[in-house]
Protein backbone atom coordinates (compact mmCIF):
# COMPACT_ATOMS: atom_id res chain seq x y z
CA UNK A 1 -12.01 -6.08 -8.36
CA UNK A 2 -11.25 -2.46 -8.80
CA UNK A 3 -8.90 -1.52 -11.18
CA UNK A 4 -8.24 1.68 -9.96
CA UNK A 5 -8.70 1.06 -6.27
CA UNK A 6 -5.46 -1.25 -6.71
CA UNK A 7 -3.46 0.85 -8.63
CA UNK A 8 -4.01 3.52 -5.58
CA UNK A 9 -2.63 0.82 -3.10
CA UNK A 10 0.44 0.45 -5.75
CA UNK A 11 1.05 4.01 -5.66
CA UNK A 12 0.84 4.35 -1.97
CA UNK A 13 3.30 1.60 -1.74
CA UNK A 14 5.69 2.78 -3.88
CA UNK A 15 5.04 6.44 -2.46
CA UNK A 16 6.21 4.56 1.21
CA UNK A 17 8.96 3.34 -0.18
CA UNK A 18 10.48 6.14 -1.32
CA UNK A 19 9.51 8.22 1.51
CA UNK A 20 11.60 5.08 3.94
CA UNK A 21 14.34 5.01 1.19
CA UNK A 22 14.78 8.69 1.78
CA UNK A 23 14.74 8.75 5.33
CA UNK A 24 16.89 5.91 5.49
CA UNK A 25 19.43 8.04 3.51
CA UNK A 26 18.77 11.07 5.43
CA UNK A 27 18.52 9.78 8.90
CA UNK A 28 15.04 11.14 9.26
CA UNK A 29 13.04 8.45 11.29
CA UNK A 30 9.96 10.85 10.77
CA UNK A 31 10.11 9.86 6.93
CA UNK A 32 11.07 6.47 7.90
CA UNK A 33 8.11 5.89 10.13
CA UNK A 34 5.67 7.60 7.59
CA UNK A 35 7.23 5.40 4.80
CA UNK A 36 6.87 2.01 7.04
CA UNK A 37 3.26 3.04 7.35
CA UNK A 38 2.16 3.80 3.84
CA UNK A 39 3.21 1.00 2.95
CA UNK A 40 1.46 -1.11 5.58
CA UNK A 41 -2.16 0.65 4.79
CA UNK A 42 -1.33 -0.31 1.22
CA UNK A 43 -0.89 -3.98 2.09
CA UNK A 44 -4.24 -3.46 3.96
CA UNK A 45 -5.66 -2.21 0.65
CA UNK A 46 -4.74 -4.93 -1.38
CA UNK A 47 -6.04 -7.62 0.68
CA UNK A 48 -9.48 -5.83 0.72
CA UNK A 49 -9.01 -6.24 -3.27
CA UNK A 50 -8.46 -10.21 -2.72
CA UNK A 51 -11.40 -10.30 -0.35
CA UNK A 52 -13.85 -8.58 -2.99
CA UNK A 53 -12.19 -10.47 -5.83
CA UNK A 54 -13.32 -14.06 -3.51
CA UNK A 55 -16.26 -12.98 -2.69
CA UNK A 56 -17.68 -11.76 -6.10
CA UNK A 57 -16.08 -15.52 -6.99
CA UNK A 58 -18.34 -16.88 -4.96
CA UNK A 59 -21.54 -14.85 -5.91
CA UNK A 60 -20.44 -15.71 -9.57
């Protein structure tokens, strides 16, 4: 598991939140659409993590 590779995929999340809370306020779907999707390639992310983290449990 990489430390830093899933404290990226928190920030990205976090940074697609915002970005959907603020065009959710605003009225911007642009924002809202760019939010929704940050925060889908940061799910993506984190299950890579879990599938490294089962595999190297496996090796071990």
């Amino acid at each position: 598991m990489s430390t830093e590779d899933r404290a990226k995929a928190t920030a990205k999340n976090i940074e697609g939140k915002v970005q959907d809370a603020v065009g959710n306020l605003t009225g911007d779907p642009k924002d809202q659409a760019e939010g929704k999707a940050k925060q889908a390639e940061a799910k993506v992310r984190h299950a890579a993590e879990d599938v490294k983290d089962e595999v190297k449990k496996a090796i071990d």
